[in-house]
Protein backbone atom coordinates (compact mmCIF):
# COMPACT_ATOMS: atom_id res chain seq x y z
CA UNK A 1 82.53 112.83 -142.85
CA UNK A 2 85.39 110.49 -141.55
CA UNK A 3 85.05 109.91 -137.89
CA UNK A 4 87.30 108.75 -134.99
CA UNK A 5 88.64 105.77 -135.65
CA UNK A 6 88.67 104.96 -131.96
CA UNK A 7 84.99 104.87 -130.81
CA UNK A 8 83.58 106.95 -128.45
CA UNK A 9 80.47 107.12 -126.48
CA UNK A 10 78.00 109.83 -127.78
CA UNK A 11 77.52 113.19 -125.62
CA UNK A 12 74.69 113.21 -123.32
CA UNK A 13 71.50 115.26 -124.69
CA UNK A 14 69.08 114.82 -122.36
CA UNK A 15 68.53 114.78 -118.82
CA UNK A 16 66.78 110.96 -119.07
CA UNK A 17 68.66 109.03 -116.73
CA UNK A 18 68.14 105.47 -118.14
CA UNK A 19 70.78 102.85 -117.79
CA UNK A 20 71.45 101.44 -121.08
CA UNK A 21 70.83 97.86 -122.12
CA UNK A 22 71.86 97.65 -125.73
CA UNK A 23 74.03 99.40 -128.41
CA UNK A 24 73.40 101.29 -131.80
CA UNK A 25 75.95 101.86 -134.10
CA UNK A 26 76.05 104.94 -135.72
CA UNK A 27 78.27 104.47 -139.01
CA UNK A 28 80.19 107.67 -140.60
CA UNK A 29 77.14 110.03 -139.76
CA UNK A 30 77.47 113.95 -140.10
CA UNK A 31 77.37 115.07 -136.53
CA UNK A 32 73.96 116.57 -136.95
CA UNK A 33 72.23 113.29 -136.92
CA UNK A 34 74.93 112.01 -135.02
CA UNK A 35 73.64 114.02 -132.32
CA UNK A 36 69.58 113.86 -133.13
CA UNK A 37 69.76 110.32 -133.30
CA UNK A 38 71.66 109.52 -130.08
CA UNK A 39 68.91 111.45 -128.54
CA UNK A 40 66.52 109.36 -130.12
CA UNK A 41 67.93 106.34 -129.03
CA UNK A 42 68.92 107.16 -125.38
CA UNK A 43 65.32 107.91 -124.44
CA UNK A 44 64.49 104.32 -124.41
CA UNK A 45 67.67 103.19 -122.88
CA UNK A 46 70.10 102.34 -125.82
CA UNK A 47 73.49 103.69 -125.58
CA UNK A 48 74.87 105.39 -129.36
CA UNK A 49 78.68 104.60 -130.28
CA UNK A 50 80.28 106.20 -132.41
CA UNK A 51 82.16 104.31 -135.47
CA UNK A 52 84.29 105.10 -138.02
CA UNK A 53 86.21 104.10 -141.23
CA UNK A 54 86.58 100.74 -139.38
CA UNK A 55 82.97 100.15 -138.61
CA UNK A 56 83.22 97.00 -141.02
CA UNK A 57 85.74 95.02 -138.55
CA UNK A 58 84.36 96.55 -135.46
CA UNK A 59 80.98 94.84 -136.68
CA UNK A 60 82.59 91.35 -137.16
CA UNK A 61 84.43 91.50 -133.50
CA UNK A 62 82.08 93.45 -131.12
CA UNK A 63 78.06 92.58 -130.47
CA UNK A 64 75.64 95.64 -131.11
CA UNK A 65 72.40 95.49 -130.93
CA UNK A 66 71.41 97.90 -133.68
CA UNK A 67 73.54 100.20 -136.49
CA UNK A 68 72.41 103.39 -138.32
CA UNK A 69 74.47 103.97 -141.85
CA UNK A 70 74.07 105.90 -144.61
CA UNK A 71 72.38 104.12 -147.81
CA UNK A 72 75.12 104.42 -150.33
CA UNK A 73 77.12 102.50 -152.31
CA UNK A 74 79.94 102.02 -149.25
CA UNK A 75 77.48 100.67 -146.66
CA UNK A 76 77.15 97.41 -148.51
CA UNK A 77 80.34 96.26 -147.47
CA UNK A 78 79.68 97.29 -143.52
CA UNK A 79 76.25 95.24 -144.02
CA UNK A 80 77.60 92.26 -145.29
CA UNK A 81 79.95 92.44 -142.35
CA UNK A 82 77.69 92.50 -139.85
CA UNK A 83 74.86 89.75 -142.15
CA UNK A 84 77.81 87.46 -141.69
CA UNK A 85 78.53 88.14 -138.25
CA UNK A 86 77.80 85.44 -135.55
CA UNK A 87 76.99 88.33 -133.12
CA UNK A 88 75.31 90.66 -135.24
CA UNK A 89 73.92 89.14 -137.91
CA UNK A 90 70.48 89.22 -136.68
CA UNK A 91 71.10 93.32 -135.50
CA UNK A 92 68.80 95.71 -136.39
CA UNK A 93 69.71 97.92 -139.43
CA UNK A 94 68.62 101.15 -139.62
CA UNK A 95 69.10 102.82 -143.15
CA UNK A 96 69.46 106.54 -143.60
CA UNK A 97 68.40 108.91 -146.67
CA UNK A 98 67.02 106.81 -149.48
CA UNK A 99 63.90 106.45 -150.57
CA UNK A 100 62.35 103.30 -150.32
CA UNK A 101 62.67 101.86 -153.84
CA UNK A 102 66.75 102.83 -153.31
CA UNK A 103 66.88 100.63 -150.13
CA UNK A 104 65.94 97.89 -152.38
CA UNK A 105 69.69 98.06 -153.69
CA UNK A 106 70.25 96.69 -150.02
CA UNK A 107 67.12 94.13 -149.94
CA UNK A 108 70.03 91.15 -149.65
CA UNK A 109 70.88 92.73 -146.18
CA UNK A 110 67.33 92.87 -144.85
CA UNK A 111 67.00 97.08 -144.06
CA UNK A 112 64.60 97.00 -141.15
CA UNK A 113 63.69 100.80 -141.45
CA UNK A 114 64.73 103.73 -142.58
CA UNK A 115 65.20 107.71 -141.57
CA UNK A 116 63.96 109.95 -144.45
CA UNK A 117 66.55 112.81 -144.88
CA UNK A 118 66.21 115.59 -144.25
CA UNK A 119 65.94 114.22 -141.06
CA UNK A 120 63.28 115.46 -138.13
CA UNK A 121 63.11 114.82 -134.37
CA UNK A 122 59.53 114.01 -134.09
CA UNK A 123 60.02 111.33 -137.42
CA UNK A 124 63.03 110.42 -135.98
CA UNK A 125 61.96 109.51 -132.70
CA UNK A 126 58.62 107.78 -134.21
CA UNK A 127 60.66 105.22 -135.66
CA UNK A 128 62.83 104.82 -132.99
CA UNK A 129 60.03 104.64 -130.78
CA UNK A 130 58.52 102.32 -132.75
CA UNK A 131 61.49 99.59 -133.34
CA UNK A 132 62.92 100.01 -129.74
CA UNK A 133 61.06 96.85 -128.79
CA UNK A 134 63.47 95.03 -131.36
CA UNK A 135 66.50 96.36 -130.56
CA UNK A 136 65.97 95.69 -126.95
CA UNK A 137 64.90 92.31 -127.78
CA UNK A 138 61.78 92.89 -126.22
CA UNK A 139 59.48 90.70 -128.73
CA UNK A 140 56.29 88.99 -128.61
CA UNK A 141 55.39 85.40 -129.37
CA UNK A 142 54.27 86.31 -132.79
CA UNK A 143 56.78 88.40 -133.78
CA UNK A 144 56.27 91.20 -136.90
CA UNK A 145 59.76 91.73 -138.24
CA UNK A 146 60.00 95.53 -140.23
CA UNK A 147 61.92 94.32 -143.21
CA UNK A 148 62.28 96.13 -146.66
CA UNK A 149 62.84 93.64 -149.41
CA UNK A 150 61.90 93.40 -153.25
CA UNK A 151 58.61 91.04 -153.39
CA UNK A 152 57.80 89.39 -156.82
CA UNK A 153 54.22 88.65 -156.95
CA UNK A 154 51.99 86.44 -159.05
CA UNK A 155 48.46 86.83 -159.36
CA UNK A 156 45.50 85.21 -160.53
CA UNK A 157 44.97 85.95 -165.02
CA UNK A 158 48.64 86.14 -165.08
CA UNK A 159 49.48 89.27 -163.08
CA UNK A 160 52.41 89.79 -162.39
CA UNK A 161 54.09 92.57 -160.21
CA UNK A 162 56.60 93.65 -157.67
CA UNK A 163 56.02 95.00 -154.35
CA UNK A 164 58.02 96.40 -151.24
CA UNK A 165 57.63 94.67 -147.80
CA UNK A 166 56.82 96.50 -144.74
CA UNK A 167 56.37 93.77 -142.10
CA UNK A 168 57.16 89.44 -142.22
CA UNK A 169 56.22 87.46 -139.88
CA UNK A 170 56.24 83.44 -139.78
CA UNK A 171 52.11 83.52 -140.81
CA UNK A 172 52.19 86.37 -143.32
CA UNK A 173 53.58 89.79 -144.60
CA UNK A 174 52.55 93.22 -145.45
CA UNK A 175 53.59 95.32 -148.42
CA UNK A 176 53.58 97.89 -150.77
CA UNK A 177 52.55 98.06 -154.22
CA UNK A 178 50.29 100.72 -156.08
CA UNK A 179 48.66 97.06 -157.94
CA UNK A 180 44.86 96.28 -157.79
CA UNK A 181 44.53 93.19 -155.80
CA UNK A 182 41.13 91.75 -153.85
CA UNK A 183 41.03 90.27 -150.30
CA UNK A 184 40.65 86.57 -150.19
CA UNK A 185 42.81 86.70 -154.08
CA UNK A 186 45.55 83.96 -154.08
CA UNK A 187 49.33 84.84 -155.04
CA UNK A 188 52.22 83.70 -155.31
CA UNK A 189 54.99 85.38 -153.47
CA UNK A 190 59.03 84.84 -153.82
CA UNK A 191 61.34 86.75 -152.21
CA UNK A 192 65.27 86.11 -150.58
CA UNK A 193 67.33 87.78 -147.41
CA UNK A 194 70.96 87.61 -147.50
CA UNK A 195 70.52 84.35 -144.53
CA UNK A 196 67.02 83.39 -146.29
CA UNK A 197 67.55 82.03 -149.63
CA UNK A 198 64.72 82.49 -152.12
CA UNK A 199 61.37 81.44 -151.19
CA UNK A 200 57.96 81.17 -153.15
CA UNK A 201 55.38 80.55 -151.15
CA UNK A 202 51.35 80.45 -152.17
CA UNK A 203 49.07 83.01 -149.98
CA UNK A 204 46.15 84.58 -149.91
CA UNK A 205 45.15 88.86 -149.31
CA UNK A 206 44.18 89.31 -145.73
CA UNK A 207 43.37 92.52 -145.81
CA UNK A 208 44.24 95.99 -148.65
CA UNK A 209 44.43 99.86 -147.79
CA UNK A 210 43.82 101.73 -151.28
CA UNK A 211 45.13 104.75 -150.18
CA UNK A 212 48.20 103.81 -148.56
CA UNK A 213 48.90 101.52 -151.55
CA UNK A 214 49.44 98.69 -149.40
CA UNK A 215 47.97 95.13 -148.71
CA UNK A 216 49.03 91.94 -146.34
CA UNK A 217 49.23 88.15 -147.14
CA UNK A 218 48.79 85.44 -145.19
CA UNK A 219 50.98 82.36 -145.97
CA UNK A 220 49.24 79.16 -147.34
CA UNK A 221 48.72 76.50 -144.32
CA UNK A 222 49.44 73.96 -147.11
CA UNK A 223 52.46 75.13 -148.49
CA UNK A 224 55.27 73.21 -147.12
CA UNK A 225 57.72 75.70 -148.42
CA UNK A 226 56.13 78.46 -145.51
CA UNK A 227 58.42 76.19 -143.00
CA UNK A 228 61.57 77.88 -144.57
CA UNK A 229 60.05 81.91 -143.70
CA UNK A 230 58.75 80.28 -140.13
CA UNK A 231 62.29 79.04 -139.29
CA UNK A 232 63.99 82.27 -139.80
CA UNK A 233 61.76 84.22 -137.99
CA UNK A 234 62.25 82.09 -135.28
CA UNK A 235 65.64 81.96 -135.43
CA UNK A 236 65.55 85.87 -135.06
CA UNK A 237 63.12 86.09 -132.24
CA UNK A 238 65.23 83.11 -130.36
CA UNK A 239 68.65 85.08 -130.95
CA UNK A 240 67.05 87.96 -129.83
CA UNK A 241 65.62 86.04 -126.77
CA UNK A 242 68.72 84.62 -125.60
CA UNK A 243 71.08 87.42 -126.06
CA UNK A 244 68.75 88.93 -123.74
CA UNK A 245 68.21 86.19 -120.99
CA UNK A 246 64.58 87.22 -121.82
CA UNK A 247 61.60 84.59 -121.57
CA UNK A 248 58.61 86.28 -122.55
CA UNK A 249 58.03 88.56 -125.58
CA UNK A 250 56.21 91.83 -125.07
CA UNK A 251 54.49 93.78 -127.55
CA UNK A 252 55.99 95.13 -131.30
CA UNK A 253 54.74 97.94 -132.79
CA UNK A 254 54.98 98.31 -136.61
CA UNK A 255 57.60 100.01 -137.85
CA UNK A 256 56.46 101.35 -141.29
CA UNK A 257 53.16 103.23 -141.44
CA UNK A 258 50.72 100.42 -141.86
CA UNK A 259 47.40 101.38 -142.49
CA UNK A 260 44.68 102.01 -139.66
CA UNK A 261 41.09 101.72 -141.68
CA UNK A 262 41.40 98.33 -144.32
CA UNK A 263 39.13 97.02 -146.58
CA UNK A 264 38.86 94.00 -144.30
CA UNK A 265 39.65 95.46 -140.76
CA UNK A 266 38.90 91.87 -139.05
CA UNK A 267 41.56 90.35 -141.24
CA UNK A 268 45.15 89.57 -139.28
CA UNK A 269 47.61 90.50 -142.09
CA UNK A 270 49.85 88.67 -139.49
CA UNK A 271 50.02 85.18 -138.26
């Protein structure tokens, strides 16, 4: 569905009277989740607009804080956009429909998270709820960034595999893969972000959840080449910071589902 090309400010929903304190774009949605996600996002204080056809320009002039698009083939030219923005490249991007192995089409642009389609309030408003902290630029020291990217990994009796992130952070990562792999195990993992050329970088499992077909890495204190991931999460968390005027971080919740009961609950998949 073409929209306005003139933004507008989404209808009120709710009676929450919240003044807002950052922006999410919503890109060529049908008004249906037009209208559920506004909702979503005004009950923590972030104000919807509205763009259209035109979303790629309005992305390089104006600053938002986050963006909500449809994953298909058109929304790689409104990511780009905003990747190469000096005001928005380090904006949250929120990915719609898709599952995840389809947002790894858009792994270049760094998808932060995703609403499944069809598309429900209460899963709606648990992901919301659970990135707010990021678009609001209200982060914590060590800051876990939601990030969906292709991971290739290398394992010990030459294993190799791919996996899907969940969370980076400048100490480690979580991710998905239905592979075997053992806490303490070294790997190799490479990866690249459209503004973080490829990296390999040696690590070691933290911590695995067999059911939920996941596992975390922490970084190798050795490996020089850890200093490139460290730097761009720091250059997130300090955009972030100063768009905000905001000294302190507070906490982050994830924003995938990351697994409650591990294998090795006292392992930080984090650094």
């Amino acid at each position: 569905m073409l929209m306005d090309r003139n933004p507008v400010l989404a209808p009120a929903l709710s009676s929450t009277n919240r003044k807002a304190s950052a922006r999410a774009a919503l890109i060529e949605l049908k008004e249906s989740d037009r209208v559920l996600i506004s909702d979503c996002f005004r009950q923590f204080g972030i104000e919807a607009v509205i763009l259209g056809a035109d979303s790629a320009d309005r992305l390089r002039r104006d600053k938002f804080e986050a963006c909500v698009l449809k994953l298909a083939p058109p929304a790689h030219a409104v990511m780009e956009s905003a990747r190469t923005s000096p005001s928005n490249s380090r904006m949250i991007i929120y990915g719609l429909g898709g599952s995840a192995r389809e947002a790894l089409s858009f792994s270049q642009y760094g998808v932060n998270a995703i609403f499944r389609e069809p598309l429900e309030r209460s899963a709606a408003m648990k992901l919301v709820r659970a990135t707010q902290t990021l678009v609001l630029h209200e982060l914590r020291r060590y800051v876990r960034i939601p990030v969906i990217a292709e991971i290739s990994v290398n394992a010990p009796d030459n294993r190799h595999f791919t996996a899907t992130s969940i969370e980076l952070s400048s100490g480690g990562m979580s991710m998905r893969s239905p592979a075997a792999v053992s806490v303490g195990e070294a790997v190799e993992i490479a990866f690249s972000l459209l503004t973080l050329p490829q990296v390999r970088v040696h690590a070691h499992v933290s911590w695995r959840n067999p059911a939920g077909k996941a596992f975390g890495v922490r970084f190798d204190s050795e490996d020089q080449r850890r200093r490139q991931i460290k730097e761009w999460v720091d250059a997130f968390s300090q955009s972030s910071d100063l768009a905000s005027g905001h000294g302190s971080f507070s906490s982050l919740e994830s924003a995938g589902d990351l697994p409650r009961h591990r294998e090795n609950p006292r392992a930080r998949d984090m650094g």
